[in-house]
N, C-alpha and C. Protein backbone atom coordinates (compact mmCIF):
# COMPACT_ATOMS: atom_id res chain seq x y z
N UNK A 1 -36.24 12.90 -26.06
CA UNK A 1 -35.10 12.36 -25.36
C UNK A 1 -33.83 12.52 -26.21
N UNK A 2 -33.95 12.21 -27.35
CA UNK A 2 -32.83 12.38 -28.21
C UNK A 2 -32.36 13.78 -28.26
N UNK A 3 -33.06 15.14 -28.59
CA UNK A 3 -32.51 16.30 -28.50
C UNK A 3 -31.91 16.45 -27.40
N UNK A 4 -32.41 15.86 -26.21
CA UNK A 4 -31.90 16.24 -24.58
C UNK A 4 -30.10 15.05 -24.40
N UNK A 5 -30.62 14.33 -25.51
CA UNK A 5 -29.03 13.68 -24.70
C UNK A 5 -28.11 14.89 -26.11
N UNK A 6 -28.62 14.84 -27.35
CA UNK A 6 -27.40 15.59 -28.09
C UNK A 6 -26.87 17.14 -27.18
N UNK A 7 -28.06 17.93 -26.87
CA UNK A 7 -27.61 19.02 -25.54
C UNK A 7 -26.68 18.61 -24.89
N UNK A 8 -27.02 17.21 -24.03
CA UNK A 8 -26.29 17.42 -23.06
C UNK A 8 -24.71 16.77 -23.21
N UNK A 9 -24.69 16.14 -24.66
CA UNK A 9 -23.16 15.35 -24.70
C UNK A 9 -22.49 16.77 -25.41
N UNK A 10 -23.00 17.34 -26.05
CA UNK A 10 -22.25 18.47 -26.42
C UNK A 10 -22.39 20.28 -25.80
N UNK A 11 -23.06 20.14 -25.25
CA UNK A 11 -23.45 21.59 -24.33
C UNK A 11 -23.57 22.43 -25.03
N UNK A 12 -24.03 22.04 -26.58
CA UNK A 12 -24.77 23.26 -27.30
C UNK A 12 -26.22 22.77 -27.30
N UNK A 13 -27.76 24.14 -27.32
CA UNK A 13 -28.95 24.19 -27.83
C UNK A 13 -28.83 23.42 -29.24
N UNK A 14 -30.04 22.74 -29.02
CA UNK A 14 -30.09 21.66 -29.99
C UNK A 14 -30.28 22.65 -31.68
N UNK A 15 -31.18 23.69 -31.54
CA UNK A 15 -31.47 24.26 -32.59
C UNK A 15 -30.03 25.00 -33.25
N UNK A 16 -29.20 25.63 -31.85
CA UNK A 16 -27.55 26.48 -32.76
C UNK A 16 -26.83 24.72 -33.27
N UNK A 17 -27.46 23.87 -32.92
CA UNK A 17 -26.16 22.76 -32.90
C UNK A 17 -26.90 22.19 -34.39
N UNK A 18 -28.26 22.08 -34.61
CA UNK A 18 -28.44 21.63 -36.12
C UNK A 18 -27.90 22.24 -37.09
N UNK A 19 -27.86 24.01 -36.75
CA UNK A 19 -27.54 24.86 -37.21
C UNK A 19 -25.80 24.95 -37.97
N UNK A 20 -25.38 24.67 -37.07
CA UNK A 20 -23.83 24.75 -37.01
C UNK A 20 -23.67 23.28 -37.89
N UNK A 21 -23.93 22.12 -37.53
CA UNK A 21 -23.44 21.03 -37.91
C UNK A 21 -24.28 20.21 -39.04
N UNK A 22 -25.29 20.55 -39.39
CA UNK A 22 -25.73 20.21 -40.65
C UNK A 22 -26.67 21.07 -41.85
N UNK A 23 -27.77 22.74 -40.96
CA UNK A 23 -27.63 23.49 -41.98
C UNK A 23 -26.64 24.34 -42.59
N UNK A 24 -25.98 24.78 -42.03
CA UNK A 24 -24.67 26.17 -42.65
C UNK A 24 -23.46 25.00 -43.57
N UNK A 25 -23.12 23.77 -43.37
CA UNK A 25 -22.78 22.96 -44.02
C UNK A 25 -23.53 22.26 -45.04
N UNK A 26 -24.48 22.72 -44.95
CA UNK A 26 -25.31 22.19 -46.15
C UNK A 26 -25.67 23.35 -47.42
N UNK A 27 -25.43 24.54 -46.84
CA UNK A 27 -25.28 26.12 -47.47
C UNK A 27 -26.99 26.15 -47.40
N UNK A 28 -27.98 25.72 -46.65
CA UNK A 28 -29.60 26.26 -46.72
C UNK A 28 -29.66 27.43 -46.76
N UNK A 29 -30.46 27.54 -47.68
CA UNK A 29 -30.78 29.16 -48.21
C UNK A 29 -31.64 29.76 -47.24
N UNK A 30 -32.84 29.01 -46.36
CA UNK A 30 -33.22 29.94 -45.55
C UNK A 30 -33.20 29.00 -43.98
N UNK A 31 -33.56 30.08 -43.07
CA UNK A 31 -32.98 29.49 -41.31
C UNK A 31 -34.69 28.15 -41.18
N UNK A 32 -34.08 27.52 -40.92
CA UNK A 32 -35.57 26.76 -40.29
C UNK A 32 -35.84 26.63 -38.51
N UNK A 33 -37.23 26.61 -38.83
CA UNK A 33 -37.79 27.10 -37.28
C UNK A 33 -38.30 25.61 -36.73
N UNK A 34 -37.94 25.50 -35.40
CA UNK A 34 -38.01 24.56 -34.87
C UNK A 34 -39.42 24.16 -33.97
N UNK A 35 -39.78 23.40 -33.61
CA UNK A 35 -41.06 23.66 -32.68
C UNK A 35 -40.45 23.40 -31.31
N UNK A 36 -41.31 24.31 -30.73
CA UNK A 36 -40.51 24.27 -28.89
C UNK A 36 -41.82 23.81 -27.64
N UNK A 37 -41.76 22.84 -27.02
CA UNK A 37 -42.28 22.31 -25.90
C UNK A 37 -42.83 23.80 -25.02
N UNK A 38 -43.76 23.25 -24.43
CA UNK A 38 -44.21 24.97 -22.91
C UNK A 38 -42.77 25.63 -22.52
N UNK A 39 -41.85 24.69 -22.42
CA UNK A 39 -40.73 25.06 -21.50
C UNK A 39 -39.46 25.43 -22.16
N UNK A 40 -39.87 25.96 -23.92
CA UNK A 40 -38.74 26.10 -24.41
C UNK A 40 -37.61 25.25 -25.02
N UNK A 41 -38.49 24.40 -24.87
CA UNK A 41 -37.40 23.40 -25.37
C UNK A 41 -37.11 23.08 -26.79
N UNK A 42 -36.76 22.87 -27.64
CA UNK A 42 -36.49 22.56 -29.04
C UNK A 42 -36.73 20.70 -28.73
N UNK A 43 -38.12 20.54 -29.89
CA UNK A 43 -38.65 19.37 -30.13
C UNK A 43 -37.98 18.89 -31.42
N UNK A 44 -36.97 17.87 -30.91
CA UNK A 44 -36.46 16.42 -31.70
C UNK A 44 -36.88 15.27 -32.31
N UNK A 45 -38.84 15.38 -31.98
CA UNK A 45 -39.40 14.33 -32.24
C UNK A 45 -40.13 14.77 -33.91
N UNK A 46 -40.13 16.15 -34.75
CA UNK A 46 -40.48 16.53 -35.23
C UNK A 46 -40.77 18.01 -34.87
N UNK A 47 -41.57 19.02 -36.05
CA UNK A 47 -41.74 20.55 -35.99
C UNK A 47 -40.39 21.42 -36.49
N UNK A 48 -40.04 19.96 -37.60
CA UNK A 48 -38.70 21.21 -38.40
C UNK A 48 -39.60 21.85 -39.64
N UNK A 49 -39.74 22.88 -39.38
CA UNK A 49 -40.05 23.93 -40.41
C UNK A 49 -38.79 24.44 -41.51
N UNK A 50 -38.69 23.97 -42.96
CA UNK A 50 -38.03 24.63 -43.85
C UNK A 50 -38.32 24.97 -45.16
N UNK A 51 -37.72 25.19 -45.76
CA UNK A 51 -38.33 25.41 -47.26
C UNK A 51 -37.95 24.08 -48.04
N UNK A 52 -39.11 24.08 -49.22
CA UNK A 52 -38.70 23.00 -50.33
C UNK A 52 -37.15 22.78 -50.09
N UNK A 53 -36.71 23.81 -50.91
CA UNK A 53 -35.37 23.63 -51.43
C UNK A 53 -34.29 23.13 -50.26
N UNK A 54 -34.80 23.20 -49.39
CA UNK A 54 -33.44 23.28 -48.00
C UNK A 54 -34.18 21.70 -47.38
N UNK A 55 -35.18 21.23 -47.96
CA UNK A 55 -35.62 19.81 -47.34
C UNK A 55 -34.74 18.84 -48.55
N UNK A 56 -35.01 19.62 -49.70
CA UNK A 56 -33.93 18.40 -50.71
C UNK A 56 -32.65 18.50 -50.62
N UNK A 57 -32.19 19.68 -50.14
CA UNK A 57 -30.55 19.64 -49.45
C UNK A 57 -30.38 18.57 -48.33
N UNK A 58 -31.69 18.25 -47.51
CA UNK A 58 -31.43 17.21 -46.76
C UNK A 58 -31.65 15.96 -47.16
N UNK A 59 -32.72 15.60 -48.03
CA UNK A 59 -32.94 14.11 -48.79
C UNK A 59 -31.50 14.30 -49.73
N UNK A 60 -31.05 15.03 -50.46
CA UNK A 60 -29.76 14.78 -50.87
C UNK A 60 -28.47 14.77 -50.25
N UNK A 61 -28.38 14.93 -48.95
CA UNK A 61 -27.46 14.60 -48.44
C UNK A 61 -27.56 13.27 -48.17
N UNK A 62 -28.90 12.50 -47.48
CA UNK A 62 -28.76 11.09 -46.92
C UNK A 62 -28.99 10.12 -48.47
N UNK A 63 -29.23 10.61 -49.49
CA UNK A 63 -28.96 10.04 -51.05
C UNK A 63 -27.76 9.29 -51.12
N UNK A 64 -26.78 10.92 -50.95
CA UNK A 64 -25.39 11.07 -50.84
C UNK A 64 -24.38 10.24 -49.83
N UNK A 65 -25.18 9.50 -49.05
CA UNK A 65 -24.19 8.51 -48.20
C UNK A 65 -24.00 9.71 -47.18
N UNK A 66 -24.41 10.97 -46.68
CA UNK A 66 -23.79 12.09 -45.98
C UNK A 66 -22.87 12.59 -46.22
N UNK A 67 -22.53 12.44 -47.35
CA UNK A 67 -21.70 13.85 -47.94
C UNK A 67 -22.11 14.73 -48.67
N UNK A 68 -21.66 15.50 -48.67
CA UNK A 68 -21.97 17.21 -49.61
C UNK A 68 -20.75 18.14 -49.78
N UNK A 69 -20.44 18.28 -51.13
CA UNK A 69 -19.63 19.11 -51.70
C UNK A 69 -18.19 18.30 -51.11
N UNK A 70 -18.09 17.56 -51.53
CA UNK A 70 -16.93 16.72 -50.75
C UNK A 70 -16.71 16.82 -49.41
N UNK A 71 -17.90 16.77 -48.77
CA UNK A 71 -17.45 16.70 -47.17
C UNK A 71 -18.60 15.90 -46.32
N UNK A 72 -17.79 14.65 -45.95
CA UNK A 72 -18.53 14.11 -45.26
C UNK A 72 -19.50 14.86 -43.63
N UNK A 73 -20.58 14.72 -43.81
CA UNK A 73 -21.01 15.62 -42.70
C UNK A 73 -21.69 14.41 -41.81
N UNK A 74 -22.71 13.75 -42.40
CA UNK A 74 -23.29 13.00 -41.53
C UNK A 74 -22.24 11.26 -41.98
N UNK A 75 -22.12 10.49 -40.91
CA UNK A 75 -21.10 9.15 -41.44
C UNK A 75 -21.66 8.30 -42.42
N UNK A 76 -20.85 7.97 -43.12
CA UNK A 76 -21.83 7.00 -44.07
C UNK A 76 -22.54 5.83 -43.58
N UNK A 77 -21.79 5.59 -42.51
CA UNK A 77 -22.40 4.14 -41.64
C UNK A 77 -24.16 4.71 -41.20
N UNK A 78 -24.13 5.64 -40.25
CA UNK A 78 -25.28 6.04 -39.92
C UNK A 78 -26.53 6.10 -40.77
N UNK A 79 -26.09 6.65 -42.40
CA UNK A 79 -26.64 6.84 -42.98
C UNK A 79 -27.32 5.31 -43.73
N UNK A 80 -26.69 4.20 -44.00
CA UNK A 80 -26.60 3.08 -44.49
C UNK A 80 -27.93 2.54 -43.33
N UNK A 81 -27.63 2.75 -42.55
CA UNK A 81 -28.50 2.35 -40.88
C UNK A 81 -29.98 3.11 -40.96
N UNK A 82 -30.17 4.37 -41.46
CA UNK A 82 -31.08 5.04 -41.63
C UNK A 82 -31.92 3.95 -42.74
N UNK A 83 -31.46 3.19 -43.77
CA UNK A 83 -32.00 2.83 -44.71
C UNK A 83 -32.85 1.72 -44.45
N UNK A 84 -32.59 0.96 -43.23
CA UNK A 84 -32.62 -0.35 -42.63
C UNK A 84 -33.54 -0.41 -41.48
N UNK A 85 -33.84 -1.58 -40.74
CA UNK A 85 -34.72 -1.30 -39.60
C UNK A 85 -35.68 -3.07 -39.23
N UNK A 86 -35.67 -3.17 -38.22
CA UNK A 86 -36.37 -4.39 -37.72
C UNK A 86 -37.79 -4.42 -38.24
N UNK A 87 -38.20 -5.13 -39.43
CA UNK A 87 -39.43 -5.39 -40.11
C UNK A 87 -40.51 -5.87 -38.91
N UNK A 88 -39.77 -6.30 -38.31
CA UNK A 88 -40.85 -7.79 -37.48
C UNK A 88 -41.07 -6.87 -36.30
N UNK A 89 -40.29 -6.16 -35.76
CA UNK A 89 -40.42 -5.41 -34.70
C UNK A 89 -41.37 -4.02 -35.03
N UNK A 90 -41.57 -3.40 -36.03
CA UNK A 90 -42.14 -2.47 -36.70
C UNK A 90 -43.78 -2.53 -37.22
N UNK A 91 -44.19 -4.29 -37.85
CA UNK A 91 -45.12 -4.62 -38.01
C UNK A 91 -46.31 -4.86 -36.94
N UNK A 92 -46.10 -5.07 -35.14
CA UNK A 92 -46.57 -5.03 -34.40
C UNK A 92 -47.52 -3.62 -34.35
N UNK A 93 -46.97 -2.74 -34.53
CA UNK A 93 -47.37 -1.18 -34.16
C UNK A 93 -47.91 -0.03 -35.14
N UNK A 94 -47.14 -0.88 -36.43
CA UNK A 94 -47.51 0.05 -37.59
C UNK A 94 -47.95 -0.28 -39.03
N UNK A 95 -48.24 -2.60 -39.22
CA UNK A 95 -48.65 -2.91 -40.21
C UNK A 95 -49.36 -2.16 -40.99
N UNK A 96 -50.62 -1.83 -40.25
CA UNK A 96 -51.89 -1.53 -41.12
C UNK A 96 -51.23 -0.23 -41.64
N UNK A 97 -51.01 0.63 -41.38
CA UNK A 97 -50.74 1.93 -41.95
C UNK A 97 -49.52 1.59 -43.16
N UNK A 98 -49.11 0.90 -43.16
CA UNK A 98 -47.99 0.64 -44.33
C UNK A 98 -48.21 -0.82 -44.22
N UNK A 99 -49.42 -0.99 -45.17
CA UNK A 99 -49.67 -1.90 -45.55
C UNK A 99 -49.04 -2.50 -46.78
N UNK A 100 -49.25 -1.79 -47.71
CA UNK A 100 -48.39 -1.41 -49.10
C UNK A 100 -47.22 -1.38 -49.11
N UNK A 101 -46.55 -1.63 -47.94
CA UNK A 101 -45.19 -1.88 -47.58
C UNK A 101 -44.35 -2.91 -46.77
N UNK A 102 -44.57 -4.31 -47.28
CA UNK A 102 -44.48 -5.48 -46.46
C UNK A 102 -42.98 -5.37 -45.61
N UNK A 103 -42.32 -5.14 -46.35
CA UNK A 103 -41.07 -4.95 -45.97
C UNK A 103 -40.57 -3.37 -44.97
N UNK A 104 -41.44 -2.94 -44.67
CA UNK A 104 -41.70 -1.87 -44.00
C UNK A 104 -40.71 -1.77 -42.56
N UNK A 105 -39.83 -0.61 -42.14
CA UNK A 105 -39.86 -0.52 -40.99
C UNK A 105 -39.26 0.83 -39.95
N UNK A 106 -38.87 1.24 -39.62
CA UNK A 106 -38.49 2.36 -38.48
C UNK A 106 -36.86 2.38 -38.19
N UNK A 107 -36.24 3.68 -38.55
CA UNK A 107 -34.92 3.35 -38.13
C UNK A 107 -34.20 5.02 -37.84
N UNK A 108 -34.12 5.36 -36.76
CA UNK A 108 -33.02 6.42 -36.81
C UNK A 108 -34.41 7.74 -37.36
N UNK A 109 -35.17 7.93 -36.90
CA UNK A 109 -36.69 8.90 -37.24
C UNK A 109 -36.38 8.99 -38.75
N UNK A 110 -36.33 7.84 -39.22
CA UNK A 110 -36.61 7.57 -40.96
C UNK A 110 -38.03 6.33 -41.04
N UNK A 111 -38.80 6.90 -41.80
CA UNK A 111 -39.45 5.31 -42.17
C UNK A 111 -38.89 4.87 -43.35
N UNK A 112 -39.26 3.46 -43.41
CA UNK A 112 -37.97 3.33 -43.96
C UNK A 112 -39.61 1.73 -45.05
N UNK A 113 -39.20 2.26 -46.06
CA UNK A 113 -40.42 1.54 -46.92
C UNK A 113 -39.55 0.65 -47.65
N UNK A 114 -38.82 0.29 -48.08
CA UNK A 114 -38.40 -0.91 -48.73
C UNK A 114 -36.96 -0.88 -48.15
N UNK A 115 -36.50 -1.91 -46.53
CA UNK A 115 -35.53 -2.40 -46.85
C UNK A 115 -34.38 -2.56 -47.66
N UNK A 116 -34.75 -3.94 -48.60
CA UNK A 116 -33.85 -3.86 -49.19
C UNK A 116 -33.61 -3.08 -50.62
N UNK A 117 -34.51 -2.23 -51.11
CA UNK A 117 -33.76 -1.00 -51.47
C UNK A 117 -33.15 0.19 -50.88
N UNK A 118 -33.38 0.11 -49.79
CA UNK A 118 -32.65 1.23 -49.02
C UNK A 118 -34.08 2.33 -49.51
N UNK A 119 -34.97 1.95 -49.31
CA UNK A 119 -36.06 3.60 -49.56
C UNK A 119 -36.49 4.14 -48.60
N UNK A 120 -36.56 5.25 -48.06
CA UNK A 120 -37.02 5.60 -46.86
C UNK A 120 -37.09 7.03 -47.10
N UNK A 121 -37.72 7.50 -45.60
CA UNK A 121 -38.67 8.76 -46.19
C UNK A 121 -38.90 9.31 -44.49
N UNK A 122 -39.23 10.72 -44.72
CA UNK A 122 -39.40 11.59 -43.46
C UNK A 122 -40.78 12.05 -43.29
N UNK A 123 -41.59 11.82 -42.57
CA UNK A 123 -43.29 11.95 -43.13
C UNK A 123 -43.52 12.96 -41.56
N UNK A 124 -43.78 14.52 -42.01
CA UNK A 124 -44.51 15.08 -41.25
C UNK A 124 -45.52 15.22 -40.93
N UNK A 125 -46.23 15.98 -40.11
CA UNK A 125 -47.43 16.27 -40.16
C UNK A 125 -48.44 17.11 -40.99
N UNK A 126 -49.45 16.66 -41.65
CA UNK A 126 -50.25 17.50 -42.51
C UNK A 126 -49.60 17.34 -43.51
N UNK A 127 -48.90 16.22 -43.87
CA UNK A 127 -48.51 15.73 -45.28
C UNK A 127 -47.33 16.04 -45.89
N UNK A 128 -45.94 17.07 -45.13
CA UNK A 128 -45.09 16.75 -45.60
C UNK A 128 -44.15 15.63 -45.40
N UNK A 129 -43.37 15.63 -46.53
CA UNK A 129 -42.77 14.37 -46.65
C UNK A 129 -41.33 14.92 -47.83
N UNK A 130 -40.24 13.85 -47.24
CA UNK A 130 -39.13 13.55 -47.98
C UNK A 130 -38.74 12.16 -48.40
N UNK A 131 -38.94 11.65 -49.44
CA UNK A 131 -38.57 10.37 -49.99
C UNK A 131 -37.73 10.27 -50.85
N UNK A 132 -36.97 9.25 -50.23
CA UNK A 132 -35.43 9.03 -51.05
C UNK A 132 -35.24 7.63 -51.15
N UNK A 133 -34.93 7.42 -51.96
CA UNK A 133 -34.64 6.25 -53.29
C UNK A 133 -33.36 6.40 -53.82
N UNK A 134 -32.42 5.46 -53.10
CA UNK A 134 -30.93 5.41 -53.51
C UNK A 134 -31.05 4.39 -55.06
N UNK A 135 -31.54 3.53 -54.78
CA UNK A 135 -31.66 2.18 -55.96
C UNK A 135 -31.79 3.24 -56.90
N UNK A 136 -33.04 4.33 -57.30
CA UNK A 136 -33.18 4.95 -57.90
C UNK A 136 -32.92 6.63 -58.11
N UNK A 137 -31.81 6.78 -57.41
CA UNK A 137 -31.22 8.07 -57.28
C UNK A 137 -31.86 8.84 -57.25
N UNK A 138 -32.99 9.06 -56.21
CA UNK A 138 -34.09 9.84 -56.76
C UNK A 138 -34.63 10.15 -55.15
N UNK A 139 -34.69 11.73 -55.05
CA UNK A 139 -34.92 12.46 -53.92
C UNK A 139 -36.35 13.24 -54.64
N UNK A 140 -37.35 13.40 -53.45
CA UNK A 140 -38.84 13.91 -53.51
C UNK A 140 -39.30 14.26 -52.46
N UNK A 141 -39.40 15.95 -52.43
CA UNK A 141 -39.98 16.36 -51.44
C UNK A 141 -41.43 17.09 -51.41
N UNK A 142 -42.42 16.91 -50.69
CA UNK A 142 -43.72 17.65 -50.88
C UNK A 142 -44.33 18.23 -49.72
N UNK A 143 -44.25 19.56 -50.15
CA UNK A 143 -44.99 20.30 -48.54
C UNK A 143 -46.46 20.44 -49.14
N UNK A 144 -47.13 19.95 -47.69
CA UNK A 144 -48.58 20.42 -47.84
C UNK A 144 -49.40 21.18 -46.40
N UNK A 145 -50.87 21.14 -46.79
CA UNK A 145 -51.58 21.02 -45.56
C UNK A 145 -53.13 20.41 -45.89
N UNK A 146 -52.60 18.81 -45.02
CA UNK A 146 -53.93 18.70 -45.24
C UNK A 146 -55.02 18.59 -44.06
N UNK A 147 -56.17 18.87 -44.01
CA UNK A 147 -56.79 19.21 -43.26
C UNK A 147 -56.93 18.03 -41.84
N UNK A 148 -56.41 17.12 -41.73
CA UNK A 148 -56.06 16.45 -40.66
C UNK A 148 -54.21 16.49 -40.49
N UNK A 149 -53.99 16.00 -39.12
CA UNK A 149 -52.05 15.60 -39.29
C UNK A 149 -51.90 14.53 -39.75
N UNK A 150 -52.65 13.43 -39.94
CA UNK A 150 -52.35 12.04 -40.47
C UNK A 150 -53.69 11.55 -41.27
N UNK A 151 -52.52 11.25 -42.76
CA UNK A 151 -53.91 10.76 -43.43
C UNK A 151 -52.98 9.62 -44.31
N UNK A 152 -53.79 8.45 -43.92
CA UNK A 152 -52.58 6.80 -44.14
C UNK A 152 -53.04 6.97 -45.88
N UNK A 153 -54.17 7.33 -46.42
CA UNK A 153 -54.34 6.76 -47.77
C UNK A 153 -54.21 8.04 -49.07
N UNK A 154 -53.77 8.99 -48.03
CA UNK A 154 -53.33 10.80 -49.09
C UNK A 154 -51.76 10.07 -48.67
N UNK A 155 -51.17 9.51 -47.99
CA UNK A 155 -49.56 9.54 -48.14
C UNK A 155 -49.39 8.21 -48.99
N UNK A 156 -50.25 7.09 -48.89
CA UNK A 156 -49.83 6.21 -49.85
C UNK A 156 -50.55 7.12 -51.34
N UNK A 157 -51.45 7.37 -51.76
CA UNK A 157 -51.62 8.07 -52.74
C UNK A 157 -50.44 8.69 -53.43
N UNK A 158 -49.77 9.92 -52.59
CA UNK A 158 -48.23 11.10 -53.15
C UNK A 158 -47.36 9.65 -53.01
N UNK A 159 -47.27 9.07 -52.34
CA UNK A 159 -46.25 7.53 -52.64
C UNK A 159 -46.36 7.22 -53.85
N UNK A 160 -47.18 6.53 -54.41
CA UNK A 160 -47.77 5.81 -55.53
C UNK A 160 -47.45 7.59 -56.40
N UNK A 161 -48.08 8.75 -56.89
CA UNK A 161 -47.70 9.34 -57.65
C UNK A 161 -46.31 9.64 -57.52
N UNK A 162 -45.62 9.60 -56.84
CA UNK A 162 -43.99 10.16 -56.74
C UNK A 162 -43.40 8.81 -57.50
N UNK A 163 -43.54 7.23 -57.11
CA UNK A 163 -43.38 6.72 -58.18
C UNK A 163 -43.63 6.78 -59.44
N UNK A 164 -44.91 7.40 -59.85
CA UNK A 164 -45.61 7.22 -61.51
C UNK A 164 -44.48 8.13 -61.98
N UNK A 165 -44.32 9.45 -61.44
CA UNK A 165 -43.40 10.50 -61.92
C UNK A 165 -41.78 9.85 -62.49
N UNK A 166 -41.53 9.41 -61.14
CA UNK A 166 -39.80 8.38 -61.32
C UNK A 166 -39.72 7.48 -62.65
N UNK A 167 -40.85 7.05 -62.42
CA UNK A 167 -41.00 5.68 -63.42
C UNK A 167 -41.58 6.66 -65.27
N UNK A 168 -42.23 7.75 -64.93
CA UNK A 168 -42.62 8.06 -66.48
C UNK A 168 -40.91 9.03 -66.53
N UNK A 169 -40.09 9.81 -65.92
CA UNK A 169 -38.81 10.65 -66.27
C UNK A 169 -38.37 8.88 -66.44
N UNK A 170 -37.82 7.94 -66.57
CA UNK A 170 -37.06 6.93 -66.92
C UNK A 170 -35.73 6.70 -65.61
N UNK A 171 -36.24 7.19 -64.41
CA UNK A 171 -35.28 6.94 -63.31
C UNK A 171 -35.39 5.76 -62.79
């Protein structure tokens, strides 16, 4: 639904319009491929295909408050909002799986693991993931494949090591 209303408030394809307004402003080194519905459609709910390097151009932009290279691209408000999210409304549907995360909740297709640090994270399927840690200035991205699309105790696992890492560099 979300790709279909950005189409239709701006009357560009959702894929030239990511394109235009947050990769080529972000300078991504390579094009990312989108996943498309039977009917062609460019899927908003997930199926962004990119490289390492062009996923930490994106955890460092929402680090960044949405700016890059002195230019605000995404608003800082939005971004502040990304960090945040109804705990109580979130725990109905998704306790058990972020268990390890009391303060846990959903905001803007971010999960969003500690509130009030602002930590939150982009969790694909088959285990990639982008986690960003403003408190701790600290962006982490990991592509994988693991042999299911969802595995609750391999993502708290790379959770828990992406901290050990933060915490042994002195971030």
């Amino acid at each position: 639904m979300l790709g279909w209303v950005l189409e239709r408030a701006t009357g560009i394809g959702l894929a030239e319009l990511l394109s235009r307004e947050l990769w080529q402003p972000l300078g991504c080194e390579a094009d990312a491929c989108m996943a498309i519905d039977r009917a062609g459609t460019c899927q908003a709910d997930g199926g962004l295909n990119a490289t390492l390097r062009d996923y930490a151009r994106l955890g460092q932009l929402y680090l960044q408050e949405g700016s890059w290279n002195g230019r605000q691209i995404l608003p800082a408000d939005w971004v502040a909002v990304c960090r945040t999210g109804d705990a109580a409304a979130f725990r109905p549907f998704y306790a058990e799986r972020f268990a390890d995360y009391p303060d846990a909740a959903y905001s803007r297709q971010w999960w969003v693991l500690d509130r009030k640090r602002g930590r939150h994270a982009a969790f694909g399927i088959y285990g990639q993931m982008i986690v960003i840690d403003p408190t701790r200035e600290m962006v982490a991205v990991k592509l994988s494949s693991w042999p299911e699309p969802l595995n609750d105790s391999m993502r708290l696992f790379i959770l828990r090591g992406i901290d050990a890492m933060v915490d042994a560099l002195g971030a």
